[in-house]
PDB file of N, CA and C in Angstrom:
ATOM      1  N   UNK A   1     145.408  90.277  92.189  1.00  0.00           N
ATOM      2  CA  UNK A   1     143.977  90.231  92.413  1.00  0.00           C
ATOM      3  C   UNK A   1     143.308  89.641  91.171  1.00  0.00           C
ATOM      4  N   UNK A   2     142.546  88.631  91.627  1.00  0.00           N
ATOM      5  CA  UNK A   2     141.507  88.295  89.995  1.00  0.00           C
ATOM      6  C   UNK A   2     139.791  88.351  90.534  1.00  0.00           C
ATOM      7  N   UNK A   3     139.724  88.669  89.595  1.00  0.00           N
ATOM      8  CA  UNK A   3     138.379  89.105  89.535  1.00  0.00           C
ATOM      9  C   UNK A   3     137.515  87.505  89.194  1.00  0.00           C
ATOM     10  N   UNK A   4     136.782  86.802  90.210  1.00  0.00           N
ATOM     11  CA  UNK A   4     136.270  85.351  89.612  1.00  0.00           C
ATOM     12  C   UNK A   4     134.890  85.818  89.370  1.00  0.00           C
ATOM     13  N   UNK A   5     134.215  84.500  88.551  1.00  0.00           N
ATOM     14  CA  UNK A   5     132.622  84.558  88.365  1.00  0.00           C
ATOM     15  C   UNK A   5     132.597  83.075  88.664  1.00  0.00           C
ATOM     16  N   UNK A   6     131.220  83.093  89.448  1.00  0.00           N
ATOM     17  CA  UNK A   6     131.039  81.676  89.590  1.00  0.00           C
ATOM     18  C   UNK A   6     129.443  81.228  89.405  1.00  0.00           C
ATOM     19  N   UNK A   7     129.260  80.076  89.936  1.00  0.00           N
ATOM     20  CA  UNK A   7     128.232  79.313  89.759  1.00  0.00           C
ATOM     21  C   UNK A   7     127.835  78.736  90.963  1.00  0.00           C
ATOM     22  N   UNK A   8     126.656  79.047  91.747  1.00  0.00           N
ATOM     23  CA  UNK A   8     126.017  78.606  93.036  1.00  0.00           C
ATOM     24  C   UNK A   8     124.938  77.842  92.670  1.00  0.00           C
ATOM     25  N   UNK A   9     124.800  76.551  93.274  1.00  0.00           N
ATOM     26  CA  UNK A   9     123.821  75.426  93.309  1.00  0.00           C
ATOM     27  C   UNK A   9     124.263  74.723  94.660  1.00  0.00           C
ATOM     28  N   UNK A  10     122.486  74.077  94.381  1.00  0.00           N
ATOM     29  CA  UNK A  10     122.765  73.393  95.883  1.00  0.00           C
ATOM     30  C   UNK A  10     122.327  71.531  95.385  1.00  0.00           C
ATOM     31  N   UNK A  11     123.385  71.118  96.299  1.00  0.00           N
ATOM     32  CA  UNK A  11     123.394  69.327  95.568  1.00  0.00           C
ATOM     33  C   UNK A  11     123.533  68.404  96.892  1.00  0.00           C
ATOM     34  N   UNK A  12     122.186  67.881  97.039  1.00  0.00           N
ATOM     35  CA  UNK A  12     122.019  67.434  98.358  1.00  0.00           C
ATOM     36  C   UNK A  12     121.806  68.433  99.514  1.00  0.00           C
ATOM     37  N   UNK A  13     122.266  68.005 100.563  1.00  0.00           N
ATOM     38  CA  UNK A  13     122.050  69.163 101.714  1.00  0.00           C
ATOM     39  C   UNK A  13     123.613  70.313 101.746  1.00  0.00           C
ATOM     40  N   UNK A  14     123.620  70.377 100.501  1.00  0.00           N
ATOM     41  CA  UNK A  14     125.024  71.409 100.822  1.00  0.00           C
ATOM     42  C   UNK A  14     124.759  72.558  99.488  1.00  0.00           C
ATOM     43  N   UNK A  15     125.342  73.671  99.377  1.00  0.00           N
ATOM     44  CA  UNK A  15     125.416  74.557  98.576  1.00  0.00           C
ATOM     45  C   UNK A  15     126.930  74.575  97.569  1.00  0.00           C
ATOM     46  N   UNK A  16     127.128  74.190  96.427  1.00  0.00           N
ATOM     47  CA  UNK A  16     128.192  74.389  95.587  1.00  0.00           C
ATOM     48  C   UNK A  16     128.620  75.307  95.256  1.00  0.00           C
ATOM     49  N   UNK A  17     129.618  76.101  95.103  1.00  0.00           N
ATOM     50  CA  UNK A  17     130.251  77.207  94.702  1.00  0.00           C
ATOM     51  C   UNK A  17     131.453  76.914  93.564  1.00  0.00           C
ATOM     52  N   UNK A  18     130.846  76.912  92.355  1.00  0.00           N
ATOM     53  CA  UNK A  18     131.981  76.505  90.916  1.00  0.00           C
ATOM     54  C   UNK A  18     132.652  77.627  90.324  1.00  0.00           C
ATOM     55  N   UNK A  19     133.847  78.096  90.592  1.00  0.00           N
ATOM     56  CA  UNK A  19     134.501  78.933  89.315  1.00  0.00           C
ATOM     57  C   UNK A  19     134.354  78.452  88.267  1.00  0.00           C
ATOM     58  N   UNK A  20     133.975  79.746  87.841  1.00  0.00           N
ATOM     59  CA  UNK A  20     134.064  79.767  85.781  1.00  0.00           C
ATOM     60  C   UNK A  20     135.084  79.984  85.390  1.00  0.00           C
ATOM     61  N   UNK A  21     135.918  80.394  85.795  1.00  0.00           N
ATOM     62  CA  UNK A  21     137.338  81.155  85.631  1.00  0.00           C
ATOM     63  C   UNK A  21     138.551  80.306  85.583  1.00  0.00           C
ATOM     64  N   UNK A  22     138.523  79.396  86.221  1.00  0.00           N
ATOM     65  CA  UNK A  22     139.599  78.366  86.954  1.00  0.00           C
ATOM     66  C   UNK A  22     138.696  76.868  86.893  1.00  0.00           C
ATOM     67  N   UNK A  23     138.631  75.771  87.293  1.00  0.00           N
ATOM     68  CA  UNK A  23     138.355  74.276  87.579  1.00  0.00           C
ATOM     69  C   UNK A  23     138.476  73.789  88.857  1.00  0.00           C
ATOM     70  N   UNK A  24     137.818  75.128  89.838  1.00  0.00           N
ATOM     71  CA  UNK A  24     137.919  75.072  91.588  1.00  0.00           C
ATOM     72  C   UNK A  24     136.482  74.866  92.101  1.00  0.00           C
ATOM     73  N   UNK A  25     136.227  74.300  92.424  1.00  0.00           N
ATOM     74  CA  UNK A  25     134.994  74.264  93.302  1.00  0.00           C
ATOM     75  C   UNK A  25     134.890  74.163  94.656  1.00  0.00           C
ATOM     76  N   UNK A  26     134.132  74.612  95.803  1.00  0.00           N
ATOM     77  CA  UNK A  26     134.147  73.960  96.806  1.00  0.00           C
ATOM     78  C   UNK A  26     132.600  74.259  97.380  1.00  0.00           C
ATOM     79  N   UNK A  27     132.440  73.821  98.569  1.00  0.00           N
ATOM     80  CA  UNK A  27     130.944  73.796  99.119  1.00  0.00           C
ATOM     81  C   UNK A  27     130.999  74.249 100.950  1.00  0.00           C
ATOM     82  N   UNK A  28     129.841  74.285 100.968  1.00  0.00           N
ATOM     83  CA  UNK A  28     129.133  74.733 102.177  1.00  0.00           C
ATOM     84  C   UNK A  28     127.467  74.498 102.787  1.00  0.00           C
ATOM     85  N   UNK A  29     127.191  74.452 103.871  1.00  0.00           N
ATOM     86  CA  UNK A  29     125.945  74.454 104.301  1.00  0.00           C
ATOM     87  C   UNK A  29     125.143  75.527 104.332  1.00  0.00           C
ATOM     88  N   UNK A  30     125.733  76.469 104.225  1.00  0.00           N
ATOM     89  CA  UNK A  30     125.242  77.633 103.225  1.00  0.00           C
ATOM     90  C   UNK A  30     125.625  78.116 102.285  1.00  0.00           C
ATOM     91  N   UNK A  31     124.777  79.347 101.527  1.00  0.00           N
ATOM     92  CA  UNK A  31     125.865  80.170 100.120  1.00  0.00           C
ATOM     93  C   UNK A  31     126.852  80.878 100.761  1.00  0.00           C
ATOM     94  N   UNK A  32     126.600  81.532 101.322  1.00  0.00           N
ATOM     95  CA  UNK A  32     127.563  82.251 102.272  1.00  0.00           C
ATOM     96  C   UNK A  32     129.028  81.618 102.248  1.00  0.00           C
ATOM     97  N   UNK A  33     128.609  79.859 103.043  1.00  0.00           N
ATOM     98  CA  UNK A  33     129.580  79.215 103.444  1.00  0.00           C
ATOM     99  C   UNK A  33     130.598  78.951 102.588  1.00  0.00           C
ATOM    100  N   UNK A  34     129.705  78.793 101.054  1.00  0.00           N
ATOM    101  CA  UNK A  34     130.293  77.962  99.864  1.00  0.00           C
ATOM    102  C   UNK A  34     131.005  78.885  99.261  1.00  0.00           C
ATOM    103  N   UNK A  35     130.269  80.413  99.240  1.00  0.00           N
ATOM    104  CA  UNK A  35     131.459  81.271  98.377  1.00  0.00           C
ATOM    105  C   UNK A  35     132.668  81.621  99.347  1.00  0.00           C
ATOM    106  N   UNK A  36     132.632  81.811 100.597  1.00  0.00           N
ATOM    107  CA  UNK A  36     133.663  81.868 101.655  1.00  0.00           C
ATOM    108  C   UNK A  36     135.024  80.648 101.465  1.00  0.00           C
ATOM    109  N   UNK A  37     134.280  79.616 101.394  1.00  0.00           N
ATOM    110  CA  UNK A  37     135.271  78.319 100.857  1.00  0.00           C
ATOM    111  C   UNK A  37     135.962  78.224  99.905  1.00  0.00           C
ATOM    112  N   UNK A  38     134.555  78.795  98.608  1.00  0.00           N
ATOM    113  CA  UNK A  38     135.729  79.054  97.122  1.00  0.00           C
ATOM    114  C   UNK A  38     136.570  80.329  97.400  1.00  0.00           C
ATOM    115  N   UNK A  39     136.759  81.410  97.993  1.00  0.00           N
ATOM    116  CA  UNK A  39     137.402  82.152  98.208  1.00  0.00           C
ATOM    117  C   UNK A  39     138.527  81.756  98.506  1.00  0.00           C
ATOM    118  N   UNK A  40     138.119  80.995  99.432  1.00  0.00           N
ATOM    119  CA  UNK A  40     139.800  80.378 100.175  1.00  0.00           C
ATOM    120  C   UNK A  40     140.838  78.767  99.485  1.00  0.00           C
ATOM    121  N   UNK A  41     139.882  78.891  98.886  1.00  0.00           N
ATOM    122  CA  UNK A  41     140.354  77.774  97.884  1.00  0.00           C
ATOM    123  C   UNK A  41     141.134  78.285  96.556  1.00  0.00           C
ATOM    124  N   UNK A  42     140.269  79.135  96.053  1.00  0.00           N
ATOM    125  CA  UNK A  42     141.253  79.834  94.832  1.00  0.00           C
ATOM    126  C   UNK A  42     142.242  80.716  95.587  1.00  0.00           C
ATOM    127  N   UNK A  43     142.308  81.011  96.687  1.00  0.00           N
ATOM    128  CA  UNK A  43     143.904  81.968  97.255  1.00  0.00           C
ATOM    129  C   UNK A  43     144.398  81.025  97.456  1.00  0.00           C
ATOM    130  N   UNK A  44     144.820  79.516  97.728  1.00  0.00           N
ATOM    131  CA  UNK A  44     145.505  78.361  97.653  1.00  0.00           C
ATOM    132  C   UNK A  44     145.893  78.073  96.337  1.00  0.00           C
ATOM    133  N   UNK A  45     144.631  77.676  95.270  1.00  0.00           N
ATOM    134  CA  UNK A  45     144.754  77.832  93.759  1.00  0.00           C
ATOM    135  C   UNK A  45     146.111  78.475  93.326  1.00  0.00           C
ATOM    136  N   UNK A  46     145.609  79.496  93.308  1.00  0.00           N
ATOM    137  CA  UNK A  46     146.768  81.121  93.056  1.00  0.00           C
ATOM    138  C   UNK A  46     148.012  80.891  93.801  1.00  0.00           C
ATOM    139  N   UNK A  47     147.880  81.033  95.039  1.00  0.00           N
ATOM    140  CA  UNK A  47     149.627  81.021  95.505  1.00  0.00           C
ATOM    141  C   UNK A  47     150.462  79.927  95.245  1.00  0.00           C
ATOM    142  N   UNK A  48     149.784  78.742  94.683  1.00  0.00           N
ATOM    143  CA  UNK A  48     150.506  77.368  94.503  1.00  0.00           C
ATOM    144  C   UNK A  48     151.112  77.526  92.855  1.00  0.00           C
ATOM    145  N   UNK A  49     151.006  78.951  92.557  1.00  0.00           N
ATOM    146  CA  UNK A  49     151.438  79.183  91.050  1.00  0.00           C
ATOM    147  C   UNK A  49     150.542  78.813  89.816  1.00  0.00           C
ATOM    148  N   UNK A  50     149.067  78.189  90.246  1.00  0.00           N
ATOM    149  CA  UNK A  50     148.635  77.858  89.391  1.00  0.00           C
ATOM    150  C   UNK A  50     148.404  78.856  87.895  1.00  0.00           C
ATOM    151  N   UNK A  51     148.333  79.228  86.556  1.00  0.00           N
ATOM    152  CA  UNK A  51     148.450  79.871  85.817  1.00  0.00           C
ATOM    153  C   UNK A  51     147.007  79.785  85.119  1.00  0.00           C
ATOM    154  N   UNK A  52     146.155  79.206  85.395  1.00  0.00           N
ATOM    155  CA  UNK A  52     145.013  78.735  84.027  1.00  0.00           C
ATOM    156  C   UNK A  52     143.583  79.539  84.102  1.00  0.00           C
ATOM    157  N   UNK A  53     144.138  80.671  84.675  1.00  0.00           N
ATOM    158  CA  UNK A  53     143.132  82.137  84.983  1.00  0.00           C
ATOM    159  C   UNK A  53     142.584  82.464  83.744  1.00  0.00           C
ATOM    160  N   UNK A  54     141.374  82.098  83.297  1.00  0.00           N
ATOM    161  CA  UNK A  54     140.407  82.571  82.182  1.00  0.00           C
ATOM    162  C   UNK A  54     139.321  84.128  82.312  1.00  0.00           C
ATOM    163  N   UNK A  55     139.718  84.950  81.877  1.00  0.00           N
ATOM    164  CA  UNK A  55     138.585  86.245  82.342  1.00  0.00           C
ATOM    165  C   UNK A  55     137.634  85.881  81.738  1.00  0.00           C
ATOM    166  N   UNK A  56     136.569  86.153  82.591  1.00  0.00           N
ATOM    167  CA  UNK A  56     135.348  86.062  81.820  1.00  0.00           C
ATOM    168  C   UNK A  56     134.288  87.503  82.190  1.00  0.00           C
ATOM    169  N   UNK A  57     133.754  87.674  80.998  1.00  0.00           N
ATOM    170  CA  UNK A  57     133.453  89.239  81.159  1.00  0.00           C
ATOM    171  C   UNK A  57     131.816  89.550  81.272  1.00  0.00           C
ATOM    172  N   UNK A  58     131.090  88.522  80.721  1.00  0.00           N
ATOM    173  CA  UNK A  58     130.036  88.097  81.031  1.00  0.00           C
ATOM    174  C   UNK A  58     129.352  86.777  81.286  1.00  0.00           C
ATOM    175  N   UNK A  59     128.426  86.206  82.292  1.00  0.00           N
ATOM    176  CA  UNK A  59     128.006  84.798  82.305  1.00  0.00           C
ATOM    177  C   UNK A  59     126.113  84.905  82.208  1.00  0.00           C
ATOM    178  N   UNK A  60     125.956  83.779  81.698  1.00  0.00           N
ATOM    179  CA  UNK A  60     124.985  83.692  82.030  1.00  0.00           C
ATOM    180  C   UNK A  60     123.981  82.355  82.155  1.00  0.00           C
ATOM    181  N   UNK A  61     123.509  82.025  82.995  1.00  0.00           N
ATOM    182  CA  UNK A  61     122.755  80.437  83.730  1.00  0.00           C
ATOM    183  C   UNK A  61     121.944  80.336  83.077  1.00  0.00           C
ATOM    184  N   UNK A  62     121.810  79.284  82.168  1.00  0.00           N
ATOM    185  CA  UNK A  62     121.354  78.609  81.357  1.00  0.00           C
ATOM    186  C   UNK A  62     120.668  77.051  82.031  1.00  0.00           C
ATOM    187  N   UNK A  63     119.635  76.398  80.934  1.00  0.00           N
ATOM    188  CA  UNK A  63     118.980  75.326  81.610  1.00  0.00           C
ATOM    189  C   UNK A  63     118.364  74.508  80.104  1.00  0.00           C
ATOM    190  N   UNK A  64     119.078  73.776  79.718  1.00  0.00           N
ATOM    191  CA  UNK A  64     118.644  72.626  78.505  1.00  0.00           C
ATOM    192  C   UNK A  64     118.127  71.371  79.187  1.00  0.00           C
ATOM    193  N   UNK A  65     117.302  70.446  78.405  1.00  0.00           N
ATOM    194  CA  UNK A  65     117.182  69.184  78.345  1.00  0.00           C
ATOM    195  C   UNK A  65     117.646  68.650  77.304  1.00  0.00           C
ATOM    196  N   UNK A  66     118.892  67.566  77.441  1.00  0.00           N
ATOM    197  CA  UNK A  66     119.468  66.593  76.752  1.00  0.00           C
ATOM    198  C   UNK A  66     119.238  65.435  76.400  1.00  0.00           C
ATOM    199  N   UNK A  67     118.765  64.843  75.483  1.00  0.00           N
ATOM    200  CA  UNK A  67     118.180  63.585  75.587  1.00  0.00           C
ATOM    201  C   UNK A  67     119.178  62.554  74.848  1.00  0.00           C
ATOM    202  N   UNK A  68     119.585  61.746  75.376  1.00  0.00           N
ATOM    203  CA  UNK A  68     120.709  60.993  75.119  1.00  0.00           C
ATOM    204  C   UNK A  68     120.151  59.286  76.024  1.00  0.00           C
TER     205      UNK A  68
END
């Protein structure tokens, strides 16, 4: 069992669902849809042996302007 944290945004007409934990993302037409997807995406992740499980114990959403 791992415990994920993620990141919900919406980009275009769809909702993103990003692990913080892992480098998995997936999406949906709803949040619902999108964390349902990353769910089933990191149990693919995981059973394919992947190893690069980062705990993370607190997050928090942040918002800069970069000027470059």
């Amino acid at each position: 069992m791992y415990r994920i944290r993620y990141c919900l945004y919406r980009e275009d007409h769809y909702f993103v669902a990003q692990c913080l934990n892992v480098d998995v993302s997936s999406f949906g037409e709803t949040k619902e849809e999108a964390v349902a997807s990353l769910k089933e995406a990191l149990e693919l992740y995981f059973e394919d042996g992947a190893g690069d499980y980062q705990s993370i114990e607190e997050a928090t959403l942040g918002e800069e302007v970069v000027y470059a």
